[in-house]
N, C-alpha and C. Protein backbone atom coordinates (compact mmCIF):
# COMPACT_ATOMS: atom_id res chain seq x y z
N UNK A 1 6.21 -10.98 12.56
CA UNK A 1 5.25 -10.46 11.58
C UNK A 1 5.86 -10.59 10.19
N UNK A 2 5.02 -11.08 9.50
CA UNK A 2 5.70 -11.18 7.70
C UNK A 2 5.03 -10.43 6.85
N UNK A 3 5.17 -10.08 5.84
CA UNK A 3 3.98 -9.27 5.43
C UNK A 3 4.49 -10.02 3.71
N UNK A 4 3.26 -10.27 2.62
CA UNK A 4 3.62 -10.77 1.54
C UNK A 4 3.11 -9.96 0.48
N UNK A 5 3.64 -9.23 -0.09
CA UNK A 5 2.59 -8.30 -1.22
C UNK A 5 2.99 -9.11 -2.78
N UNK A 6 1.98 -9.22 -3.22
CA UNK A 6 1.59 -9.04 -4.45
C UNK A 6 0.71 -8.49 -5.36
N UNK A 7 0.87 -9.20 -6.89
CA UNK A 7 -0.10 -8.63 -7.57
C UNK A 7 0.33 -7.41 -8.63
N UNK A 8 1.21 -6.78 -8.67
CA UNK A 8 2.12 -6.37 -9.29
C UNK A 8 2.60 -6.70 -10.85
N UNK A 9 2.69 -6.12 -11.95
CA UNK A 9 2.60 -6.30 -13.15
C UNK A 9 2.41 -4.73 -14.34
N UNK A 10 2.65 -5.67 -15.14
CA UNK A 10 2.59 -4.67 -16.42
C UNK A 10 1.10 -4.16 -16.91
N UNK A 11 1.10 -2.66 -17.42
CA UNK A 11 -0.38 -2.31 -17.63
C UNK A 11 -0.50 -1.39 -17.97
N UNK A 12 -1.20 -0.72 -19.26
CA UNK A 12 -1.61 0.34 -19.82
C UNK A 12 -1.86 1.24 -19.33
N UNK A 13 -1.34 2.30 -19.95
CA UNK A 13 -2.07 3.75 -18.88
C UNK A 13 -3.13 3.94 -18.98
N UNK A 14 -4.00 4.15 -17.91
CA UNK A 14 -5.52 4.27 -18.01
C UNK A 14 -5.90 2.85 -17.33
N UNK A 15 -5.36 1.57 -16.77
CA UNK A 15 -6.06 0.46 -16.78
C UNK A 15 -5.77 0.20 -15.21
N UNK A 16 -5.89 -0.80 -14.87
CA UNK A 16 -6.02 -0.50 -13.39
C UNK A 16 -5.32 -2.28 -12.87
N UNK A 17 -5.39 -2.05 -11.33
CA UNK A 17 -4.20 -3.47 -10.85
C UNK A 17 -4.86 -3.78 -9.32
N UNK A 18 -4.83 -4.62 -8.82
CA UNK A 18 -5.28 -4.75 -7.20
C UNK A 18 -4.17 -5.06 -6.60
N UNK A 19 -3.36 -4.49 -5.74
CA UNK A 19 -2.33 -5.53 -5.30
C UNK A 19 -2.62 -6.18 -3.77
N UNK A 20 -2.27 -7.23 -3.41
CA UNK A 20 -2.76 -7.91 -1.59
C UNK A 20 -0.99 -7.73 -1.32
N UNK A 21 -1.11 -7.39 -0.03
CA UNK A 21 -0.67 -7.59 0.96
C UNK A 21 -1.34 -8.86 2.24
N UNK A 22 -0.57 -9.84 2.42
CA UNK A 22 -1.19 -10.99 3.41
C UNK A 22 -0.13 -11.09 4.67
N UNK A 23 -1.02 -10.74 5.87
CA UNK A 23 -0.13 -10.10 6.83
C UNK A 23 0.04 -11.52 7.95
N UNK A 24 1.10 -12.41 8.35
CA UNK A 24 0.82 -13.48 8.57
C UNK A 24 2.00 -13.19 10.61
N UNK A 25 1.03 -13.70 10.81
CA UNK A 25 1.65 -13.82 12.35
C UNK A 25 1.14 -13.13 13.61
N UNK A 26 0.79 -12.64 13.12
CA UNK A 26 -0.20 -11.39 13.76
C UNK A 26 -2.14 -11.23 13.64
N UNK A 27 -2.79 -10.76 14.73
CA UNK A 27 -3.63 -10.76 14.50
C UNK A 27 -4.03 -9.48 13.71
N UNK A 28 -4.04 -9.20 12.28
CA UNK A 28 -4.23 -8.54 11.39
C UNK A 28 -5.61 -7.21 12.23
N UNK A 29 -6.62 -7.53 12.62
CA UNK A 29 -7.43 -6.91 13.12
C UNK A 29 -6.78 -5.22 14.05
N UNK A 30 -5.49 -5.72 14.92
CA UNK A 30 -4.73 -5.09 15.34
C UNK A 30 -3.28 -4.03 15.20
N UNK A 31 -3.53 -4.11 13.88
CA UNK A 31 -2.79 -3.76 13.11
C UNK A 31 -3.08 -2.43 12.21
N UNK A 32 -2.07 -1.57 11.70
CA UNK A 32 -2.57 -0.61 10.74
C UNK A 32 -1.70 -0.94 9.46
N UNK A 33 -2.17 -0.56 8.40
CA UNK A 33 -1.21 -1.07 7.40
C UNK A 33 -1.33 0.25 6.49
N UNK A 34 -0.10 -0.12 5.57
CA UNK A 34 0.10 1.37 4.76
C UNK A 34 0.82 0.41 3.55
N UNK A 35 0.67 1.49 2.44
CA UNK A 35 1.36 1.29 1.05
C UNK A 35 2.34 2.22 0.61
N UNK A 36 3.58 1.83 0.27
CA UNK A 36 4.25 3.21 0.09
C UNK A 36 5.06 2.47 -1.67
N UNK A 37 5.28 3.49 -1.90
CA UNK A 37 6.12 3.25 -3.29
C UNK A 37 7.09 3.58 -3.16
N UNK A 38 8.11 3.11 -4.02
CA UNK A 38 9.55 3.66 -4.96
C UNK A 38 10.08 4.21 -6.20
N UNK A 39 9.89 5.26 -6.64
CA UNK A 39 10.50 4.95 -7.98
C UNK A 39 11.52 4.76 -8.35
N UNK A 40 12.23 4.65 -9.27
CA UNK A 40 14.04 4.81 -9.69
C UNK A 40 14.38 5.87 -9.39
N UNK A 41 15.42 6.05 -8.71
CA UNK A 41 15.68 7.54 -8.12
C UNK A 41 15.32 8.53 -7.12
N UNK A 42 13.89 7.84 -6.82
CA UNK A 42 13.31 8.64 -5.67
C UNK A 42 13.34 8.03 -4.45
N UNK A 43 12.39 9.13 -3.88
CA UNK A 43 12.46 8.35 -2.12
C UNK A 43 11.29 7.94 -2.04
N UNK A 44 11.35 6.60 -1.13
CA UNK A 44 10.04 6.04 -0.78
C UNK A 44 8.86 7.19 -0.46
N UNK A 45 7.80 7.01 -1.05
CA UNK A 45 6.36 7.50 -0.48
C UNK A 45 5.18 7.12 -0.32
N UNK A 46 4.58 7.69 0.98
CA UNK A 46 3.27 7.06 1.02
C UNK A 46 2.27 7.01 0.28
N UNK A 47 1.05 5.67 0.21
CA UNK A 47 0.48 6.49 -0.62
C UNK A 47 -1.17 6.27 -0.36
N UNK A 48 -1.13 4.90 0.57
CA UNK A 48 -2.18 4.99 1.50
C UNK A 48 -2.03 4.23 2.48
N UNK A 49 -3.43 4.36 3.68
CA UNK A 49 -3.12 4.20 4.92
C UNK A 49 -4.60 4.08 5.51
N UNK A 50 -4.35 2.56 6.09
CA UNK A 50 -5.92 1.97 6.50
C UNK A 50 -5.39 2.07 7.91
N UNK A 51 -6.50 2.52 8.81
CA UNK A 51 -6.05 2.32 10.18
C UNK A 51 -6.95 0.63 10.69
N UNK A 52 -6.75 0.75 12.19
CA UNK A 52 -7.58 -0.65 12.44
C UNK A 52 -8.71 -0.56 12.91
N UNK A 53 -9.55 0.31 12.46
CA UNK A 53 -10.99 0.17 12.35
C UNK A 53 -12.01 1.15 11.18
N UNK A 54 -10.64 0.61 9.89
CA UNK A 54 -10.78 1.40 8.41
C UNK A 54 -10.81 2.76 8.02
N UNK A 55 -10.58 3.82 9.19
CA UNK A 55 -10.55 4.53 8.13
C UNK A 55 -8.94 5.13 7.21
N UNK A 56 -9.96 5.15 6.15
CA UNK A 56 -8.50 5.44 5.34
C UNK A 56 -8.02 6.83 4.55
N UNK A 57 -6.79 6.95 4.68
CA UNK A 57 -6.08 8.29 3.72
C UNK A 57 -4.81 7.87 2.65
N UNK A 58 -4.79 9.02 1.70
CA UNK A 58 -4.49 8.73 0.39
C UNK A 58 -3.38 10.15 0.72
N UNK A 59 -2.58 9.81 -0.28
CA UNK A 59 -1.68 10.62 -0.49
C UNK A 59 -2.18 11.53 -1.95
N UNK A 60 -2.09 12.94 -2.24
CA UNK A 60 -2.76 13.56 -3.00
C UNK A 60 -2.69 13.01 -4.37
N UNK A 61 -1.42 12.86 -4.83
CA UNK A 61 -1.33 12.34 -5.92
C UNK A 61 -1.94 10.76 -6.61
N UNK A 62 -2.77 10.18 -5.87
CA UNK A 62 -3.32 9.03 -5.74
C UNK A 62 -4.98 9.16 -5.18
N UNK A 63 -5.48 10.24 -4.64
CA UNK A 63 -6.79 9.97 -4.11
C UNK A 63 -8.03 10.23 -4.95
N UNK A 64 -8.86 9.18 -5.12
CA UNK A 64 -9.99 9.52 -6.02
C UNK A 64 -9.61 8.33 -7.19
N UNK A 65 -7.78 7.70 -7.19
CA UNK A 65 -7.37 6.39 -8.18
C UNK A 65 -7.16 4.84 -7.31
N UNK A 66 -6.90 5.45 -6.49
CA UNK A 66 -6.25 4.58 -5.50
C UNK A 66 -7.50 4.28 -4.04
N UNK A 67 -7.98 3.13 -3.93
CA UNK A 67 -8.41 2.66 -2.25
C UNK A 67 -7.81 1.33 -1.81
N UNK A 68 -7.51 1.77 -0.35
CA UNK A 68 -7.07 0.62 0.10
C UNK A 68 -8.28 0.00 1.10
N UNK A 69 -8.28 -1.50 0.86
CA UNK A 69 -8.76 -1.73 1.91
C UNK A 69 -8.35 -3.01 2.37
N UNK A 70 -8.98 -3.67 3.73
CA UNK A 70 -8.42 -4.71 4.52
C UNK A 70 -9.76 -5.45 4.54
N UNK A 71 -8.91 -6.96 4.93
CA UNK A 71 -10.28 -8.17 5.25
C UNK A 71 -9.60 -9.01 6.56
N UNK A 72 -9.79 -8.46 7.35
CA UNK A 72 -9.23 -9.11 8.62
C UNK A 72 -9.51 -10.24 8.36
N UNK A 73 -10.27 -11.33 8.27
CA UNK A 73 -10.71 -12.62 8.11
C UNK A 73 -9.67 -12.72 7.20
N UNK A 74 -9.39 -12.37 6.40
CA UNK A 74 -8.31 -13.12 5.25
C UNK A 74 -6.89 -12.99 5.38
N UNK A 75 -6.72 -11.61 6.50
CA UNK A 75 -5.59 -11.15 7.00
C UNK A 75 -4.66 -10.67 5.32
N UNK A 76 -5.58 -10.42 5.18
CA UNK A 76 -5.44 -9.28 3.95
C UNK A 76 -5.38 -7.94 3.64
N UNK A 77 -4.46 -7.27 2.61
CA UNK A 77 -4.86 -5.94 2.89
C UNK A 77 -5.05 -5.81 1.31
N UNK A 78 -5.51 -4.71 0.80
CA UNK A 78 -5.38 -4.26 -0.71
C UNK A 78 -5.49 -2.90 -1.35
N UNK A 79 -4.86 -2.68 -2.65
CA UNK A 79 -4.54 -1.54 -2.95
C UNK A 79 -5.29 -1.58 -4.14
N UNK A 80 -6.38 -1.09 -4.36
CA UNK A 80 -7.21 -0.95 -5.48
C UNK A 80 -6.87 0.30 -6.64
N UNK A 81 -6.08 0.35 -8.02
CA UNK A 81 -5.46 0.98 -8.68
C UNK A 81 -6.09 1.46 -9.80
N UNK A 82 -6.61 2.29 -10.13
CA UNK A 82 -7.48 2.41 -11.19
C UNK A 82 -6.32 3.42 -11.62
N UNK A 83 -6.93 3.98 -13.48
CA UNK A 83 -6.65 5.10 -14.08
C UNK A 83 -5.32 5.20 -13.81
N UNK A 84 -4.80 4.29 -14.15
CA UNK A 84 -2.97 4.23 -13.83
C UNK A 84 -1.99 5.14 -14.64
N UNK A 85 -1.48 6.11 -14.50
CA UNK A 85 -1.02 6.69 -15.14
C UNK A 85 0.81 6.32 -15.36
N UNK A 86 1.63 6.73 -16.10
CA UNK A 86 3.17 5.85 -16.33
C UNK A 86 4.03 6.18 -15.10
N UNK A 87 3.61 7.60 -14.52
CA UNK A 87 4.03 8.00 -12.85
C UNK A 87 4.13 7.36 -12.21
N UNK A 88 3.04 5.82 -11.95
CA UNK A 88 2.63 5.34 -10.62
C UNK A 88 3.50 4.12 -10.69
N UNK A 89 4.30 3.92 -11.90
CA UNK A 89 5.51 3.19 -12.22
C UNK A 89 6.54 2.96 -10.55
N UNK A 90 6.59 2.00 -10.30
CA UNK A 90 7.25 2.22 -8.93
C UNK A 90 7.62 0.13 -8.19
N UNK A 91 7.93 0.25 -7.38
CA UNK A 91 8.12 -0.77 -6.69
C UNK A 91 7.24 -0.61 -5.32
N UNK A 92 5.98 -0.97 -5.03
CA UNK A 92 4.98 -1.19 -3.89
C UNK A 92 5.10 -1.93 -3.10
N UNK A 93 5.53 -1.19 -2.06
CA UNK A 93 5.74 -2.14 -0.58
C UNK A 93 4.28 -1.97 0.41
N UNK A 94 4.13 -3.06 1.29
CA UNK A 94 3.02 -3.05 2.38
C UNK A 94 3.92 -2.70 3.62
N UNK A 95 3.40 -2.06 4.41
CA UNK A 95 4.17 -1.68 5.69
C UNK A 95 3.16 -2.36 7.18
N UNK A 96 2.86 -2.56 7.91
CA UNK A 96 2.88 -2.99 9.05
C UNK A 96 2.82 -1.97 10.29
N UNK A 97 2.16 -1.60 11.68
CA UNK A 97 2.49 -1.57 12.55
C UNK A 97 1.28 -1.57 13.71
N UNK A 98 1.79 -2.32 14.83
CA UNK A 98 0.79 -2.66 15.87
C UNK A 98 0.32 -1.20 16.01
N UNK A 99 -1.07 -1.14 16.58
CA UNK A 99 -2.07 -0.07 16.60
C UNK A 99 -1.85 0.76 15.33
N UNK A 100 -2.37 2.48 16.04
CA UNK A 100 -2.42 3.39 14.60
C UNK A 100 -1.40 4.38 14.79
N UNK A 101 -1.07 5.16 13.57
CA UNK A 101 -0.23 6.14 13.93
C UNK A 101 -0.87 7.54 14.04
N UNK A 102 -0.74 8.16 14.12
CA UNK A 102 -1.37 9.57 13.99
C UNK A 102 -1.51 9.82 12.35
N UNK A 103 -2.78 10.43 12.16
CA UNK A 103 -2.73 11.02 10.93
C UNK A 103 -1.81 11.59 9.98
N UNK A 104 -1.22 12.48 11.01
CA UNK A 104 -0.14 13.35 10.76
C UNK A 104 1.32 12.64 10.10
N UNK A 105 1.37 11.58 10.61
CA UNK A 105 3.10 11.30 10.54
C UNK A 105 3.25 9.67 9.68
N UNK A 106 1.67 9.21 9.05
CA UNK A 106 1.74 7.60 8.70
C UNK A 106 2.68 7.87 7.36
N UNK A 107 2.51 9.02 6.31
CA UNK A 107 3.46 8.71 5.20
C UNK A 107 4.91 8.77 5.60
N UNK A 108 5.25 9.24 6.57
CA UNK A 108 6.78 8.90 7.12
C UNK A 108 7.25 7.46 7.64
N UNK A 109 7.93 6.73 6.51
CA UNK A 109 8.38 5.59 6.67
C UNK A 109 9.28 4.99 7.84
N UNK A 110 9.78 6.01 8.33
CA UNK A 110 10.22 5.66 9.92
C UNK A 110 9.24 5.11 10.84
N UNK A 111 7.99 5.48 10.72
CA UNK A 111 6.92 4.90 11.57
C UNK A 111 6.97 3.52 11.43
N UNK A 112 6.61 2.89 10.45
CA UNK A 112 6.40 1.85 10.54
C UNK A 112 7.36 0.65 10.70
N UNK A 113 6.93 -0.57 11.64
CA UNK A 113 8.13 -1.33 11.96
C UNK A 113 8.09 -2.93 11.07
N UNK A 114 7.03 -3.00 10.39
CA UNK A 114 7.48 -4.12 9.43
C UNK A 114 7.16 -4.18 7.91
N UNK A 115 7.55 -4.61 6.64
CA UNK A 115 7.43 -4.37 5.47
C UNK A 115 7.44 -6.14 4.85
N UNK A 116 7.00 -5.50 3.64
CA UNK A 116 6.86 -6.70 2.86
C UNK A 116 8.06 -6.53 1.95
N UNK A 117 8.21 -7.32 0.93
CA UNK A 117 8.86 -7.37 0.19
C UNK A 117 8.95 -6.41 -0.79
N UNK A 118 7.82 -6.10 -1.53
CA UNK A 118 7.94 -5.19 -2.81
C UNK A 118 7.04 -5.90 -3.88
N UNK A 119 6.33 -5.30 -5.01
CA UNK A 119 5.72 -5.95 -5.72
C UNK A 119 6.30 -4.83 -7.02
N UNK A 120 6.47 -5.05 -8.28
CA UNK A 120 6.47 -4.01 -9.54
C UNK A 120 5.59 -3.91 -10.18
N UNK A 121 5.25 -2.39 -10.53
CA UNK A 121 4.20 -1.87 -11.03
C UNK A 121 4.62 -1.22 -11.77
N UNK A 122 4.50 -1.41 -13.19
CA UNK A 122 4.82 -0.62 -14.32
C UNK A 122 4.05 -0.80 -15.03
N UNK A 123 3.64 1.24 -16.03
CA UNK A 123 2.50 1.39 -16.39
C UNK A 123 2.85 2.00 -17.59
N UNK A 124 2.99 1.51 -18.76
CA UNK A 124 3.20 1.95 -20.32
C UNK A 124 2.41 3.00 -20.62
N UNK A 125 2.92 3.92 -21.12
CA UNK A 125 2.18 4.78 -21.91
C UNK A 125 1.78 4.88 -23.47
């Protein structure tokens, strides 16, 4: 399983970013995928989470700015970013894992067993 995220870039606070994740090896359909961030200094966190038959959850600090969604046909996933504030400043990884996880436990990065690379997202104030 590979996972490729991009889309990642520089951007005003207030303005917004899409990033893809392209999930290659796998039949994407079967799959759940998640977005988690980094900042400098912190610990990875979740921040959303499509299961494999869409539905999706947001981590509080992100819901109502942030949707993710998937295009199985494209074996795509995406992180739709609006109203970006200089917080959401971070390094965005796609995560990976066959079936779903429980509601309960997807922002815990131990769950999941494959990642992408990372994309940067930095948001000027």
């Amino acid at each position: 399983v590979q996972l490729q995220a991009s889309g990642g870039g520089l951007v005003q606070a207030g303005g917004s970013l899409r990033l893809s994740c392209v999930v290659s090896g796998v039949t994407l359909g079967n799959y759940a995928i998640a977005w988690f961030r980094q900042a400098p200094g912190k610990e990875r966190e979740g921040m959303a989470y499509i299961r494999t038959l869409g539905s999706r959850y947001y981590a509080e600090s992100v819901k109502g700015r942030f949707t993710i969604s998937r295009d199985n046909a494209k074996s795509t996933v995406y992180l739709q970013m609006n109203s970006l504030r200089p917080e959401d400043t971070a390094v965005y990884y796609c995560a990976a894992r066959g079936g779903n996880i429980i509601v309960g436990r997807w922002a815990d990065d131990n769950m999941w067993n494959y990642w992408g690379q990372g994309t940067q997202v930095t948001v000027s104030s």
